[in-house]
Protein backbone atom coordinates (compact mmCIF):
# COMPACT_ATOMS: atom_id res chain seq x y z
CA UNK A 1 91.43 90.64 103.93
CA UNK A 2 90.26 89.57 107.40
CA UNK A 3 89.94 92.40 108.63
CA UNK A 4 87.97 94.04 105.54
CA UNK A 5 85.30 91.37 105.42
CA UNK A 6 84.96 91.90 109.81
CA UNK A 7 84.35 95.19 109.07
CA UNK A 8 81.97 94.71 106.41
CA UNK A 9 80.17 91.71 108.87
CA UNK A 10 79.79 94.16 111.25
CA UNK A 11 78.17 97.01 108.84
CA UNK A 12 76.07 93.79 107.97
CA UNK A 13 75.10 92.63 111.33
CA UNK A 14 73.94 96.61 112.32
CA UNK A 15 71.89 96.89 109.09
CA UNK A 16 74.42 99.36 107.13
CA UNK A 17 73.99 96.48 104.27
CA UNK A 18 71.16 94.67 102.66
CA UNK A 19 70.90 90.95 102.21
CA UNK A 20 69.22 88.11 104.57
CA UNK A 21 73.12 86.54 104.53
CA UNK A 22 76.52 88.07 104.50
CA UNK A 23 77.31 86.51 101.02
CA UNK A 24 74.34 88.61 99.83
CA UNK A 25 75.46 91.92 100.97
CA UNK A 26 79.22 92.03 99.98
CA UNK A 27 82.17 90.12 98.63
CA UNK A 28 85.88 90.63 98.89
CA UNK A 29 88.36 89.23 96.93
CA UNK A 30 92.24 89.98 97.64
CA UNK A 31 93.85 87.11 96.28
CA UNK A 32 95.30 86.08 93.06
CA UNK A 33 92.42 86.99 89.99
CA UNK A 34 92.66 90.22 91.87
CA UNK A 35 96.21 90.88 91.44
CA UNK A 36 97.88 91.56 87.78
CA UNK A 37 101.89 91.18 87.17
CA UNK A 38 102.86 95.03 87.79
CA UNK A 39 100.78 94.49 91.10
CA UNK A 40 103.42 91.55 91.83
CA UNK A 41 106.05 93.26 90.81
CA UNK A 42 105.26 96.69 92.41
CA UNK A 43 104.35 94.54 95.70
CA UNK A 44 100.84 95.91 96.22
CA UNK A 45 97.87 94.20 97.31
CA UNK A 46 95.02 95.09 95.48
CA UNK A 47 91.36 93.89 96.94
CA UNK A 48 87.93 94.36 94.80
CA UNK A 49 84.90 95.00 97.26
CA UNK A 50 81.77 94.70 96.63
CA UNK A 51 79.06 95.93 99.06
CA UNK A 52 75.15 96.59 98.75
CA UNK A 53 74.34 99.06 101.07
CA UNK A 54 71.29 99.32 102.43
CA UNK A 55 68.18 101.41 101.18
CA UNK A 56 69.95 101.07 97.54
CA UNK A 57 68.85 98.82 95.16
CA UNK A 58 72.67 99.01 93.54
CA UNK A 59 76.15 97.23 94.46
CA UNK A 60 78.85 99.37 95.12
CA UNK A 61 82.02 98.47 93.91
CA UNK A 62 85.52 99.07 95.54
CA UNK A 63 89.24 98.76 94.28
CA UNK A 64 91.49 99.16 97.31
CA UNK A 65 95.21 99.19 96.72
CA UNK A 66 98.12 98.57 99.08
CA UNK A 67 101.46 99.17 98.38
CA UNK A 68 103.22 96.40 100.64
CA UNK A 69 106.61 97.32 101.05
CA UNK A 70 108.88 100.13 99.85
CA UNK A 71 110.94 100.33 96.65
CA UNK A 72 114.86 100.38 98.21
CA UNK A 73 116.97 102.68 96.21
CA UNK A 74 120.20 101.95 96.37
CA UNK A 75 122.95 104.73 95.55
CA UNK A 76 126.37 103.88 94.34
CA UNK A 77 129.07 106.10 95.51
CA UNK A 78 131.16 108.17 93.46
């Protein structure tokens, strides 16, 4: 998530977004109300972006999904 809202403070900083504060030009949430049960079971990290670029009087919104870990499958010999 820390690296996603750098990113986005950078886009910010150059004037890729609009707002007069970072909080005005996009939000990122990757925590808990973001996540449902498959996502905990299935071990993926899901993070909801929100950006207003600039020159756009609309909000973008993102779902990015992260699959954390693989699935082991185990096989039982025969």
């Amino acid at each position: 998530m820390g690296h996603v809202r750098g990113y986005l403070g950078i886009l910010w900083r150059t004037g890729a977004l609009r707002g007069t504060q970072p909080k005005d030009a996009f939000s990122v949430v990757c925590d808990m109300p973001a996540k449902s049960e498959g996502d905990i079971r299935l071990s993926t990290l899901t993070c909801r972006v929100e950006i207003a670029p600039a020159g756009s009087s609309e909000f973008v919104f993102l779902l990015i999904q992260i699959r954390l870990q693989s699935r082991a499958i185990s096989m039982a010999a025969a």
